[in-house]
Protein backbone atom coordinates (compact mmCIF):
# COMPACT_ATOMS: atom_id res chain seq x y z
CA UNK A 1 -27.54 -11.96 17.00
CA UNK A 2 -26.65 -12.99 13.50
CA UNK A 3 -29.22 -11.36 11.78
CA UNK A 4 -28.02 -7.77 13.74
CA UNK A 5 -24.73 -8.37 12.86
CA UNK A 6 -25.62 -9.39 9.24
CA UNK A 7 -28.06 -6.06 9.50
CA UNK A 8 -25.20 -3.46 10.65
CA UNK A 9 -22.65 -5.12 7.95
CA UNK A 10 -25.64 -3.98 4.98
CA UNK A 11 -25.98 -1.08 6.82
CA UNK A 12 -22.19 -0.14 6.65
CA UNK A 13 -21.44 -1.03 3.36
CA UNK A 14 -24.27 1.09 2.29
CA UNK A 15 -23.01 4.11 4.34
CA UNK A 16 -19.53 3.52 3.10
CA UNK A 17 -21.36 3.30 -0.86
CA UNK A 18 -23.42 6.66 -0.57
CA UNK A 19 -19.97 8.72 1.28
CA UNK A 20 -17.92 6.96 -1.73
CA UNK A 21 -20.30 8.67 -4.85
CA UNK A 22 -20.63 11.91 -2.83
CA UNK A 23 -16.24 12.26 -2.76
CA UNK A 24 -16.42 11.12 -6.15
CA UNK A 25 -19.51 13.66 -7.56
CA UNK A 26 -17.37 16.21 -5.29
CA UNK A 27 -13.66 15.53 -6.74
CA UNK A 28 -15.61 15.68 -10.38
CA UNK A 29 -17.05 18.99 -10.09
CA UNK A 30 -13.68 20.33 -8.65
CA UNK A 31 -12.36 18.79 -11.86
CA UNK A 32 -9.96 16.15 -9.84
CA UNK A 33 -10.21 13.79 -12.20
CA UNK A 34 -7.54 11.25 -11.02
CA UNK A 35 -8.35 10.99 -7.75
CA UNK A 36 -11.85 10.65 -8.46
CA UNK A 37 -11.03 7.81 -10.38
CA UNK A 38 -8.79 6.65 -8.33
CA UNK A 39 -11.20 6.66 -5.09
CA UNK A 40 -13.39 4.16 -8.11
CA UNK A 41 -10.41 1.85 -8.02
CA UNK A 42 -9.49 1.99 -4.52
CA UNK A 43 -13.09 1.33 -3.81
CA UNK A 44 -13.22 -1.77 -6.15
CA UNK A 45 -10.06 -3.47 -5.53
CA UNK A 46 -10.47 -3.15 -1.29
CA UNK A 47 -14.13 -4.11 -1.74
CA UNK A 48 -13.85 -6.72 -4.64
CA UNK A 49 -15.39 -9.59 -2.24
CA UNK A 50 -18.30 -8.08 -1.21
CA UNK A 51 -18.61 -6.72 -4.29
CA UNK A 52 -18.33 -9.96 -6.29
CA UNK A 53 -20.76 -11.56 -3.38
CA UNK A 54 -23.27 -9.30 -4.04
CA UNK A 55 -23.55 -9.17 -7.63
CA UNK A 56 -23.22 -13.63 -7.64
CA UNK A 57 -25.22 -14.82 -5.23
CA UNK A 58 -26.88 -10.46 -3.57
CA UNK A 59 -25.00 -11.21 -0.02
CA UNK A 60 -22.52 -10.62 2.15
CA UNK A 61 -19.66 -12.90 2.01
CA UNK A 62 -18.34 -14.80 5.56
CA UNK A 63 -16.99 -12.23 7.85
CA UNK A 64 -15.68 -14.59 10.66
CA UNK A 65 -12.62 -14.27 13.25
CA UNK A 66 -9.84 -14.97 10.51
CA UNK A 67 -11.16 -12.53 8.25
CA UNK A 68 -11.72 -10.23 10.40
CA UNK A 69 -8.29 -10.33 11.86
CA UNK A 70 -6.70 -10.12 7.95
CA UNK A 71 -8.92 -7.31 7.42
CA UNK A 72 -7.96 -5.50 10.46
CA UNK A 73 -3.63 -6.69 10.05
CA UNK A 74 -3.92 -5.41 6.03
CA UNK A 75 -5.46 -1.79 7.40
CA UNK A 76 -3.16 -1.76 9.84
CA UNK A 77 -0.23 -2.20 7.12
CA UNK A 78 -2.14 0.19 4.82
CA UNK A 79 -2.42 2.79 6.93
CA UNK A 80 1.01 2.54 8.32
CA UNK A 81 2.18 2.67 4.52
CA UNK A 82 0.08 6.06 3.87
CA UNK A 83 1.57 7.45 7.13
CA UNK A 84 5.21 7.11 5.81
CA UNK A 85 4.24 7.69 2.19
CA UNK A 86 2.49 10.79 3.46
CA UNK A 87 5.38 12.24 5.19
CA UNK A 88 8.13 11.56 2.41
CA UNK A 89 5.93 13.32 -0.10
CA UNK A 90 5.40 16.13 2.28
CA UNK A 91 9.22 16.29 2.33
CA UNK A 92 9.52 16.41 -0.97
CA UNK A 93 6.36 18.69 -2.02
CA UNK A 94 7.91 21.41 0.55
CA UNK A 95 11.19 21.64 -1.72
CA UNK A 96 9.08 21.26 -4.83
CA UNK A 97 5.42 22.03 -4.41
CA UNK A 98 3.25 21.17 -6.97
CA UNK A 99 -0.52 22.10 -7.89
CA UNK A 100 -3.48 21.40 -10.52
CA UNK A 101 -3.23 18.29 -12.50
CA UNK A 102 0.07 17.29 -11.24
CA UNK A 103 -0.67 17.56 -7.20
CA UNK A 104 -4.25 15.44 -8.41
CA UNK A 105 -2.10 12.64 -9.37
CA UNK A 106 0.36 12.51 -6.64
CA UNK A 107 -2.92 12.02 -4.54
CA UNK A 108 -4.27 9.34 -6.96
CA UNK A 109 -0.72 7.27 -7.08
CA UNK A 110 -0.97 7.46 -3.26
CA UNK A 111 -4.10 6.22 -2.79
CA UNK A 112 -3.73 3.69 -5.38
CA UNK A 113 -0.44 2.71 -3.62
CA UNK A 114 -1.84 2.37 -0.30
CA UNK A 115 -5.04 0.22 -1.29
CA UNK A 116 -2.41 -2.09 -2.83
CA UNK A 117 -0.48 -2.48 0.37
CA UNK A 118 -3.92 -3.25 1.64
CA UNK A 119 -4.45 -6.10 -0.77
CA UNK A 120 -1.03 -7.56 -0.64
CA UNK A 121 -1.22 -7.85 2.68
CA UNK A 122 -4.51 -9.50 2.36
CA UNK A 123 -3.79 -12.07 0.04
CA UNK A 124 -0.71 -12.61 2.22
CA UNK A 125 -2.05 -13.18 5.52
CA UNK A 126 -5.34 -15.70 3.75
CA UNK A 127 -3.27 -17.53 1.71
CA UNK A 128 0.28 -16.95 1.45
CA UNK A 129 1.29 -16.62 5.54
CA UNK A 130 -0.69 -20.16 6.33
CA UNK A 131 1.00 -22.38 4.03
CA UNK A 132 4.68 -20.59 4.46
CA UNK A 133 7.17 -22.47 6.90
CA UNK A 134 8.90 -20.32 9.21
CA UNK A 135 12.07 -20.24 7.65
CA UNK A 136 10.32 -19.23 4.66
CA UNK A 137 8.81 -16.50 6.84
CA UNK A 138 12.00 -15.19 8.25
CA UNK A 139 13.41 -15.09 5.12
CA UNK A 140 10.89 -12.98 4.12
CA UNK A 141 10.89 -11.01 6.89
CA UNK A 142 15.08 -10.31 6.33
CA UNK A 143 13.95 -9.63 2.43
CA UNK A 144 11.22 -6.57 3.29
CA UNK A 145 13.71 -5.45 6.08
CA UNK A 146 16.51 -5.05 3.33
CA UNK A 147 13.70 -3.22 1.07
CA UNK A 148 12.69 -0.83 3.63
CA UNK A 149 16.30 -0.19 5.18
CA UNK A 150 16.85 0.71 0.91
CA UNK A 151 14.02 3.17 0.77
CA UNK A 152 15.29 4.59 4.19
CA UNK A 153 19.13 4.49 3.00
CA UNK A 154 18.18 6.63 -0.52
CA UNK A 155 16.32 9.30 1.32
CA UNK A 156 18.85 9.64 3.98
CA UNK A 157 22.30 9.52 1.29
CA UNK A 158 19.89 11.74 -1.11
CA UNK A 159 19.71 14.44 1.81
CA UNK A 160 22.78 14.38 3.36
CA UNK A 161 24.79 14.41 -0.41
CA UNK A 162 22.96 17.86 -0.98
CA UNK A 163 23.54 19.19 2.12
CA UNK A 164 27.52 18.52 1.57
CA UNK A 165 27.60 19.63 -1.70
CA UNK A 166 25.61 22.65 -0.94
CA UNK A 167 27.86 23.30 2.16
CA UNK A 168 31.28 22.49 0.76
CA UNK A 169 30.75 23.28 -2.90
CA UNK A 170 32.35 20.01 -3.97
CA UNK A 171 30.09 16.73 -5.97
CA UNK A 172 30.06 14.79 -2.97
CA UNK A 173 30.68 11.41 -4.20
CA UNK A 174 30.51 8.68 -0.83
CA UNK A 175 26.26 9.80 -0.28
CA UNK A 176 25.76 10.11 -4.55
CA UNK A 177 26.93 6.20 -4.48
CA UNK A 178 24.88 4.96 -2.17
CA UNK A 179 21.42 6.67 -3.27
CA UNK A 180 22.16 6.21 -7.04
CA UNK A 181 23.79 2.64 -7.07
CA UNK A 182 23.73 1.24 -3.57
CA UNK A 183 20.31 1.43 -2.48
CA UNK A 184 18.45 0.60 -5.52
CA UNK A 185 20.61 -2.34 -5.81
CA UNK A 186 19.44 -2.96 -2.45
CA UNK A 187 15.41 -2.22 -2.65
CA UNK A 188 15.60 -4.21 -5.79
CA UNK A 189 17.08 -7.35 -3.74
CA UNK A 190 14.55 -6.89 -1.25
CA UNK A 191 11.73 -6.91 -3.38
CA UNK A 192 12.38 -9.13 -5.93
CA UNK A 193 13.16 -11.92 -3.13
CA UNK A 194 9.42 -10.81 -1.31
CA UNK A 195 7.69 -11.45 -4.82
CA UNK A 196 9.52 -14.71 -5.47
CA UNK A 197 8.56 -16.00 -1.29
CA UNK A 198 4.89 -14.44 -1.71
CA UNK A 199 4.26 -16.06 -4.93
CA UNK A 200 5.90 -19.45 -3.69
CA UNK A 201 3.20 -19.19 -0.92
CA UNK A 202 0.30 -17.99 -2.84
CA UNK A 203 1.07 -20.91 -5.87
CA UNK A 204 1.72 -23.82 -3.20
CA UNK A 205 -1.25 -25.77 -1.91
CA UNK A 206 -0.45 -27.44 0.85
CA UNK A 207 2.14 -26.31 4.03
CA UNK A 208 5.88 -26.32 3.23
C-alpha cells in the first residue's frame, strides 16, 4: 500500500512537471514573458520541499496526515485569496482594461500573490499555529479581521466617493477620508500586528 501510494505521488509530480514546461513553452511563444516566469516561481516556491527532497537525498519527502491537512488548509486559503483577488481586479480592469505587457503582469503579480498566501499559510499552520497560545491566536485572528475589513472598507469608500461626486458634482470628502487615510491606517494595523504574532510563532521553540 505504501509503495502505490509512494508510486501515484512520482506519478503526480511528474504529470504536474511535464503540464508546468508545456504552459511555460506556451506563454513563451505567445511572448508572455512574466507570467511564464512567474508560473517558474510559483512552481518553485509551492514545490520547494519536494523539490529540495529530490535533488538531496532523489525522494519524496513525508506526506503524512498533518501535512496533508496543511497542504490541503494553505490551498484552501490560496484559492480563496485568488477568488477575491480575481474579482477586485475584474472590477477594476472593466473601468480600466488593460492589454499586452501590462495585462501579462497583472497575471504574474496575481499568481505570485496567491502562491504566497499558499506559503504563508503553510509555514503558519507547521510551525507557527502549534506553538501559538490561544490568546495569541485570537489576537491574531482580530489583527487579519481588521486587515481584511481595511481592504473591504477602501474598495467600498473608493466606490461610493465616485459615485457621489459623480452624482452631486461636489469632492465628496466623508468616503475620500476613509479610503485615503482611514483604511490604510487600518490595513497597515492589521498587518503589521499579523507579521509581528506570525514571526513570534515561527522564532519561538517551544509552546507559549
Amino acid at each position: 500500500m505504501g509503495e502505490a501510494s509512494a508510486g501515484l505521488r512520482k506519478l503526480s509530480v511528474a504529470l504536474s512537471i511535464c503540464f508546468l514546461l508545456l504552459l511555460v513553452l506556451s506563454h513563451l511563444a505567445l511572448r508572455t514573458y512574466y507570467v511564464a516566469v512567474a508560473l517558474v516561481l510559483a512552481a518553485v516556491a509551492a514545490g520547494h520541499r519536494e523539490l529540495w527532497s529530490l535533488v538531496r537525498w532523489r525522494r519524496l519527502p513525508p506526506f503524512d496526515e498533518r501535512v496533508q491537512e496543511n497542504v490541503s488548509h494553505s490551498v484552501r486559503n490560496g484559492f480563496a485569496f485568488l477568488l477575491i483577488a480575481s474579482a477586485l481586479l475584474a472590477s477594476i480592469l472593466t473601468l480600466r482594461p488593460a492589454s499586452g505587457p501590462a495585462a501579462s503582469k497583472v497575471v504574474s503579480w496575481l499568481l505570485l500573490s496567491g502562491v504566497f498566501v499558499y506559503v504563508v499559510s503553510y509555514v503558519f499552520y507547521d510551525r507557527v499555529a502549534p506553538v501559538l497560545s490561544e490568546r495569541s491566536m485570537a489576537v491574531l485572528r482580530t489583527f487579519l479581521v481588521i486587515a481584511g475589513a481595511s481592504v473591504a472598507a477602501f474598495v467600498v469608500s473608493a466606490v461610493l466617493h465616485n459615485a457621489v461626486s459623480a452624482l452631486f458634482g461636489i469632492e465628496e470628502p466623508v468616503f475620500f477620508t476613509i479610503a485615503v487615510l482611514l483604511a490604510p491606517a487600518g490595513f497597515l494595523v492589521g498587518v503589521l500586528g499579523s507579521a509581528f504574532l506570525f514571526l513570534k510563532g515561527l522564532l519561538s521553540r517551544t509552546p507559549q
